[in-house]
Protein backbone atom coordinates (compact mmCIF):
# COMPACT_ATOMS: atom_id res chain seq x y z
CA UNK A 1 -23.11 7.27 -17.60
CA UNK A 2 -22.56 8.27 -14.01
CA UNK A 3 -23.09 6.45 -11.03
CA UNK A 4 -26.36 8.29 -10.02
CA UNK A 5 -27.74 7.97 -13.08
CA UNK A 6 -27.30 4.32 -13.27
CA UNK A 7 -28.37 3.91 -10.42
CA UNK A 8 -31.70 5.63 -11.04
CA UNK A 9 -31.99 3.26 -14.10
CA UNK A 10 -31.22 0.32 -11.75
CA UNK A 11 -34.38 1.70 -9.24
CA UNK A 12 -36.70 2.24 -11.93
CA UNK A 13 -36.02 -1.44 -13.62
CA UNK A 14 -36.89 -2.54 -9.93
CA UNK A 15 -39.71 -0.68 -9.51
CA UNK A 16 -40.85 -2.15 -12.93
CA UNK A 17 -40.29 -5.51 -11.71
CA UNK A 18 -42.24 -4.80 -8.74
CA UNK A 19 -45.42 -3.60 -9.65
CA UNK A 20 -46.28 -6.74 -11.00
CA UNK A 21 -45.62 -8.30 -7.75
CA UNK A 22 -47.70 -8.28 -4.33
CA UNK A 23 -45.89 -6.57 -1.31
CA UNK A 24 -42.70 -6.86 -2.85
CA UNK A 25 -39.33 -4.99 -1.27
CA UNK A 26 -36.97 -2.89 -2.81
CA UNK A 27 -33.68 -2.07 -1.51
CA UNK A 28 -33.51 1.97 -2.81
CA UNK A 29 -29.19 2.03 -2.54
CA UNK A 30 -28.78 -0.62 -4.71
CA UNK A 31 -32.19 -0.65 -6.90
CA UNK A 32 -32.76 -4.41 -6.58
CA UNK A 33 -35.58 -6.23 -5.32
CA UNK A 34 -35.07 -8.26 -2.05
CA UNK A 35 -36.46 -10.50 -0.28
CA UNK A 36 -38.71 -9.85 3.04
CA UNK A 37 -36.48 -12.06 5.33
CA UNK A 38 -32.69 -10.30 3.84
CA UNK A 39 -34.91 -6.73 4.79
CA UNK A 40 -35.89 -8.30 8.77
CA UNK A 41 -32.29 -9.41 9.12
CA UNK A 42 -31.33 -5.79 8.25
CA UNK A 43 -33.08 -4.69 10.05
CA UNK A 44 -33.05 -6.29 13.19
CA UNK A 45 -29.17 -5.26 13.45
CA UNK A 46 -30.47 -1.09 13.81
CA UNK A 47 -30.95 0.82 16.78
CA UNK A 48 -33.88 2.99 14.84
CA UNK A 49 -36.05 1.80 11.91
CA UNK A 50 -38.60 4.58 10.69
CA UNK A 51 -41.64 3.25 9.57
CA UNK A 52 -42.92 6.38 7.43
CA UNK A 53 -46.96 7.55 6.56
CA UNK A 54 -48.97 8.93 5.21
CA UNK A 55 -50.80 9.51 8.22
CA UNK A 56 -54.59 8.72 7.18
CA UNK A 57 -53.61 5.59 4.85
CA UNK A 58 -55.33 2.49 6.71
CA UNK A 59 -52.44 0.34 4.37
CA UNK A 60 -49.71 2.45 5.89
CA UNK A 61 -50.65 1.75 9.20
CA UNK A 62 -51.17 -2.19 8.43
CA UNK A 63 -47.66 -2.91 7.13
CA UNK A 64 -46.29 -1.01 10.22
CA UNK A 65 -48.13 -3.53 12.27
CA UNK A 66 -46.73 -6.60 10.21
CA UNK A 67 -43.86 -5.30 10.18
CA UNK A 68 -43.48 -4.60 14.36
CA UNK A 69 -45.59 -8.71 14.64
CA UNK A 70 -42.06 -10.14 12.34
CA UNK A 71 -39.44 -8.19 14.23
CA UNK A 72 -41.20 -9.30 17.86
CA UNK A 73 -41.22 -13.07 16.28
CA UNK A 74 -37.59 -12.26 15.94
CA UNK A 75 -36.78 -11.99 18.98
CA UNK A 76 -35.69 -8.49 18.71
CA UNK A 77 -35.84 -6.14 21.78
CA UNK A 78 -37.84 -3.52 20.41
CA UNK A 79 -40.14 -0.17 21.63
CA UNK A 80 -42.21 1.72 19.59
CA UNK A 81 -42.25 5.61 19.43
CA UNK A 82 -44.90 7.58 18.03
CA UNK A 83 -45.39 11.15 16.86
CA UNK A 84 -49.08 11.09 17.50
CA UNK A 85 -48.17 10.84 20.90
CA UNK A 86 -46.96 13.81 23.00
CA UNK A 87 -44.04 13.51 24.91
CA UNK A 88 -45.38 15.33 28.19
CA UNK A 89 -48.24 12.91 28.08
CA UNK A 90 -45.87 9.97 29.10
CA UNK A 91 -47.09 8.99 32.46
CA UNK A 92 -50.08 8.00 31.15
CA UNK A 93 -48.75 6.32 28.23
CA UNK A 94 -46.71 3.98 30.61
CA UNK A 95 -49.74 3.36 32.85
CA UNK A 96 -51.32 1.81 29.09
CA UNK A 97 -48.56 -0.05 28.67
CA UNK A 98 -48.62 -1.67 32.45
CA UNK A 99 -52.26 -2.53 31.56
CA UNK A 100 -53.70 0.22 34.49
CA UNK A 101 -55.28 1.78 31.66
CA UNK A 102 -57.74 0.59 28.76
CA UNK A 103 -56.80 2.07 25.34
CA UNK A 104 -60.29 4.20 25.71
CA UNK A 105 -59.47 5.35 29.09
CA UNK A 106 -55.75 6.40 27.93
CA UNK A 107 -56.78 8.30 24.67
CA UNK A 108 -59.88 9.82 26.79
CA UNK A 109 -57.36 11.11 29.33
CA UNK A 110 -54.88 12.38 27.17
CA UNK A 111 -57.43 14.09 24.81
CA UNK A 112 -55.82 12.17 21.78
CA UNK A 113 -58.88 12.40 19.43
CA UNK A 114 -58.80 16.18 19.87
CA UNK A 115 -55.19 16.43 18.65
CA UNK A 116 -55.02 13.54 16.53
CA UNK A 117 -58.61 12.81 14.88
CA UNK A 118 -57.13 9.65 13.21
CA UNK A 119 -55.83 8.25 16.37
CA UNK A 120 -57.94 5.23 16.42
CA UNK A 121 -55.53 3.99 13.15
CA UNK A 122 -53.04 3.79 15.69
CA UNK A 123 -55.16 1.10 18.04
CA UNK A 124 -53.53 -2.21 16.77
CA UNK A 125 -50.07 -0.59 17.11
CA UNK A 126 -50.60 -0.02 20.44
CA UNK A 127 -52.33 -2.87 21.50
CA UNK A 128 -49.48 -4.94 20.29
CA UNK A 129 -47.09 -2.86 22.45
CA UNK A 130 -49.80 -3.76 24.95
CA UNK A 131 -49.97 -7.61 24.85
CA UNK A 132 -46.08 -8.19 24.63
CA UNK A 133 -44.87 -5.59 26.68
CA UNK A 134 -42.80 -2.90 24.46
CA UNK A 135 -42.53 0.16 25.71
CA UNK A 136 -44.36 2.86 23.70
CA UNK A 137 -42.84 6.50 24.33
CA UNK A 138 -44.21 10.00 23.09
CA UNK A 139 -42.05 11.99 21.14
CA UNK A 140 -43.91 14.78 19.42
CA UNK A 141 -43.78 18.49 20.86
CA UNK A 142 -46.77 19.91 22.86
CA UNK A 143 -48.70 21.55 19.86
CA UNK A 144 -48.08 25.49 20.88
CA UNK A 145 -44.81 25.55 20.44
CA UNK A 146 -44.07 24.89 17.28
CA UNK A 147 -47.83 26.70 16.40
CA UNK A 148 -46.59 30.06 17.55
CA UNK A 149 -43.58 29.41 15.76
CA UNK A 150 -44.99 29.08 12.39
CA UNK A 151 -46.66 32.41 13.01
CA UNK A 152 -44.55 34.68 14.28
CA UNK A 153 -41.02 32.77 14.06
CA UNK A 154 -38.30 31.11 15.88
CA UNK A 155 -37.17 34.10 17.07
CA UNK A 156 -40.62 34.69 18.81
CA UNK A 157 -39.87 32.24 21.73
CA UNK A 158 -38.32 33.21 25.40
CA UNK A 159 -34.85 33.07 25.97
CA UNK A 160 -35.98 30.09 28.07
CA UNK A 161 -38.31 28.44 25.92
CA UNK A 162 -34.98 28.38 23.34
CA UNK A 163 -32.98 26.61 25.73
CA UNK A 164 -35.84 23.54 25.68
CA UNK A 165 -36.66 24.15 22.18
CA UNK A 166 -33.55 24.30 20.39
CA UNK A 167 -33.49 25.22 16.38
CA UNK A 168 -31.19 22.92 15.29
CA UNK A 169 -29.04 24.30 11.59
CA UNK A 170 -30.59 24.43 8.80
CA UNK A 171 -29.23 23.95 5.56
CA UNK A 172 -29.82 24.96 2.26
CA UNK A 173 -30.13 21.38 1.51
CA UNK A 174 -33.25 20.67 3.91
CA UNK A 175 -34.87 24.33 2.90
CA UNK A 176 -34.73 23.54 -0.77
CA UNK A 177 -36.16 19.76 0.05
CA UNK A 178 -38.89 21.06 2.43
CA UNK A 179 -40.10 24.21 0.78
CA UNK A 180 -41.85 23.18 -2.10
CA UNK A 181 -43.95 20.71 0.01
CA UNK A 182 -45.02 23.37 2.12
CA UNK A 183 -45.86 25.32 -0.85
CA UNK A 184 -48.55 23.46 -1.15
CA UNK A 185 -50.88 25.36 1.50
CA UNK A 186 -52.76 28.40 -0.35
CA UNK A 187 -51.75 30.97 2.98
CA UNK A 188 -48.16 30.48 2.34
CA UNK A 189 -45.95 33.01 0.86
CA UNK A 190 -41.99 32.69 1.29
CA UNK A 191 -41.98 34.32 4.83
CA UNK A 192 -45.06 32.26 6.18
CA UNK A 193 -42.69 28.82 4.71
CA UNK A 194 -39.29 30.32 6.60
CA UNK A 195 -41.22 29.74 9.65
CA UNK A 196 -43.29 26.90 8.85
CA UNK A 197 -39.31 25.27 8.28
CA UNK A 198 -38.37 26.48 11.50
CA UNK A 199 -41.25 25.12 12.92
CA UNK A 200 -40.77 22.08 11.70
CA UNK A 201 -37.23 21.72 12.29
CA UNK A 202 -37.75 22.27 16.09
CA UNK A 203 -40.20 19.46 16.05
CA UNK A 204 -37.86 17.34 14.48
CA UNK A 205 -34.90 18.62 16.90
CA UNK A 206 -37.57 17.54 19.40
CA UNK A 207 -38.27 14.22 18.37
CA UNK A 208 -34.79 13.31 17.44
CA UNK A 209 -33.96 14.41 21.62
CA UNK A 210 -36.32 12.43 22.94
CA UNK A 211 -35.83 9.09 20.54
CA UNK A 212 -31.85 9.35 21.58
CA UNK A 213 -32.84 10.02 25.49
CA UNK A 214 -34.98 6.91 25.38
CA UNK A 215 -31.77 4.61 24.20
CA UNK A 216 -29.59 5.65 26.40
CA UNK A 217 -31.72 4.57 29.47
CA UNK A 218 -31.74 1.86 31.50
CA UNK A 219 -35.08 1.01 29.35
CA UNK A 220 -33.59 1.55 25.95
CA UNK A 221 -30.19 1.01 25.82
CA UNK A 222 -30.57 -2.68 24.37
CA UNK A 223 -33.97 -1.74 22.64
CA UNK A 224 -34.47 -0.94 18.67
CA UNK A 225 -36.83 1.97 18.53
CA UNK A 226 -39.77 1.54 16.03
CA UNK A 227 -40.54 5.12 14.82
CA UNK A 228 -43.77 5.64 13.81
CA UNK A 229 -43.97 9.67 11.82
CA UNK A 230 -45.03 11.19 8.80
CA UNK A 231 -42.50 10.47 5.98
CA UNK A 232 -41.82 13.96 5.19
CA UNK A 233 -39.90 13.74 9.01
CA UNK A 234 -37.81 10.85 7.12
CA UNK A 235 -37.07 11.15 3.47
CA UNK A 236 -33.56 11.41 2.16
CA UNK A 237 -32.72 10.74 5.76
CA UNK A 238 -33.04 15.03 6.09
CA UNK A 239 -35.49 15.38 8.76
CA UNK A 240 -35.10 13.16 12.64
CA UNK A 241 -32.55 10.63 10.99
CA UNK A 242 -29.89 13.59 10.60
CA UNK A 243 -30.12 14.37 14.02
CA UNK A 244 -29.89 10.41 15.37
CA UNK A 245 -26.81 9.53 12.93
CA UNK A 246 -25.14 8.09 15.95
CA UNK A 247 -27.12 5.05 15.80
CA UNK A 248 -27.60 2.61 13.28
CA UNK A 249 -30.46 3.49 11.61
CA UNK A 250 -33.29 2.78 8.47
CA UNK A 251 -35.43 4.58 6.86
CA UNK A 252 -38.91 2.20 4.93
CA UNK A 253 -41.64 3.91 3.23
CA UNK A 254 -44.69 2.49 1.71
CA UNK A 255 -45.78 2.61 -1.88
CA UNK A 256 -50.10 2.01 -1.74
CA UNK A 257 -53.29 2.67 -3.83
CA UNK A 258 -54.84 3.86 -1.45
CA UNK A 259 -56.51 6.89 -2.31
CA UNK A 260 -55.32 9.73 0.06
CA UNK A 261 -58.63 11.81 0.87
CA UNK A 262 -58.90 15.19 2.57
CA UNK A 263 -61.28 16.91 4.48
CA UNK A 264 -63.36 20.23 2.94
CA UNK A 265 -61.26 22.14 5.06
CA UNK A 266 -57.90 20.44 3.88
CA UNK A 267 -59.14 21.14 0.00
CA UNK A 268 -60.23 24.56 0.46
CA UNK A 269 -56.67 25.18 2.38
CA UNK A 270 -54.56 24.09 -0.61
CA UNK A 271 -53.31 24.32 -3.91
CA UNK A 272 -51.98 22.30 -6.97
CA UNK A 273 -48.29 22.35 -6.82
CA UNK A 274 -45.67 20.43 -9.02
CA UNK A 275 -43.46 17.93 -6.92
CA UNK A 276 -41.65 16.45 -10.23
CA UNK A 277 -38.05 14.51 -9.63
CA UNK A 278 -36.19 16.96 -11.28
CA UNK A 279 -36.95 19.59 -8.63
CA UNK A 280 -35.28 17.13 -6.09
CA UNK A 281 -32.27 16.26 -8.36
CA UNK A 282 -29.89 17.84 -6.13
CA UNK A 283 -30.52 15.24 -3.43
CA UNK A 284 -27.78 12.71 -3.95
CA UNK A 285 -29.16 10.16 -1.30
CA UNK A 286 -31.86 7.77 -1.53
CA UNK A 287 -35.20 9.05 -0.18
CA UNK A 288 -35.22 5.54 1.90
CA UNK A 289 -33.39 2.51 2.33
CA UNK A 290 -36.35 0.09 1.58
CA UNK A 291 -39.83 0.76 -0.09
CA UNK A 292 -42.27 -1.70 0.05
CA UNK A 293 -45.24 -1.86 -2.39
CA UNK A 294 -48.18 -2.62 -0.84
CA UNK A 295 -50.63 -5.21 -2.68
CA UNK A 296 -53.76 -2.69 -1.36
């Protein structure tokens, strides 16, 4: 047997093991269960620890919080960065955080329920930040951007907007591992999905720039950055943690049974697609370094 495929027989033993088992932690690399405490040590030695959703799970957004509450108990310098948060909306995001602003009046003036209708799931998280003073920055793109680019294509930006905007490479590697999950919209054929990749890799580029910019300031540079994004931006490590390999760096995602539920709208815009293992086979890295099962 090779090493992969013990390896896989290791991870699903684990995963046996776990589903019997409340919140439990698996390490992904070496398929074993571990203990809560061995992951917080782990990971309070990182500069960036994604903390990936599903962005309308309640559970998700829970274990984030628990998980932020055990690392500030630590000790350990932290901020919190959040893709439901524009970057260009900053200023007001630090007024929040200096208490000048109530978390209405800050999500009022920054229209957040208009571009993020789920934004109150993101409340505790940034009340924490709040009450124990961690700095909270914006890191997502301003929505027209990357928009226009899944329309008309990269190569529909100014010379200028490129230069702010950069498309970053993109391999075969993260086409094949993106493309079938944007299948999954009924308007897409294989043109509408080469954009919708470069769209999403610019976003990515994006959010990878202004995670990095944020550690090396005076503000950041002794901080661990809590990143708070949808764990298609994570898995494998393919999406933002490619472009922040400098720094030491984990990837968690959450296992819940939660039912995911979408709108009319969502429904109506999709289609049943098969996402089986086999069509991801060629990935030879773990899709995280920890997955915790969530009891609800």
């Amino acid at each position: 047997m090779n090493r992969l495929f013990i390896i896989c027989l290791l991870q699903l033993c684990a995963l046996t093991k776990a589903l019997a088992t409340a919140n439990s932690w698996l390490d992904l690399l070496h398929g074993t269960l571990v203990d809560q405490q061995e992951v917080l040590s782990d990971l309070s030695r990182s500069r960036i620890i994604y903390l990936g959703e599903v962005h309308t799970l309640k559970s998700h957004h829970k274990a984030q919080l628990d998980i932020l509450r055990l690392l500030n108990k630590r000790h350990v310098p932290l901020a919190l960065a959040l893709e439901s948060l524009e970057a260009k909306d900053q200023a007001y995001i630090n007024r929040f955080i200096q208490g000048q602003l109530s978390f209405d009046q800050f999500s009022a003036m920054i229209s957040w329920q208009k571009k993020w209708p789920n934004y109150l799931d993101y409340r505790p998280l940034c009340l924490f930040a709040q009450k124990h003073h961690i700095p909270i920055i914006g890191i997502d793109i301003s929505h027209s951007i990357p928009s226009r680019i899944a329309k008309y294509g990269y190569s529909s930006l100014t010379e200028k907007e490129k230069e702010l905007y950069p498309l970053t490479s993109l391999s075969s590697l993260y086409r094949n591992f993106l493309s079938p999950f944007l299948s999954v919209h009924s308007f897409m054929d294989n043109k509408r999905i080469a954009y919708a990749i470069e769209a999403q890799r610019v976003r990515e580029a994006f959010m990878a720039k202004q995670i990095t910019n944020f550690l090396q300031s005076p503000l950041g540079i002794k901080r661990t950055v809590c990143v708070i994004t949808g764990e298609i931006h994570i898995r494998y490590g393919l999406g933002i943690p490619q472009l922040c390999q400098r720094y030491p760096q984990r990837i968690i995602l959450f296992g819940s049974k939660e039912p995911i539920k979408l709108t009319a709208k969502e429904i109506q815009m999709s289609k049943k697609v098969s996402l089986a293992h086999k069509q991801f086979s060629f990935i030879r890295s773990p899709v995280a370094d920890y997955f915790e099962l969530l009891e609800k």
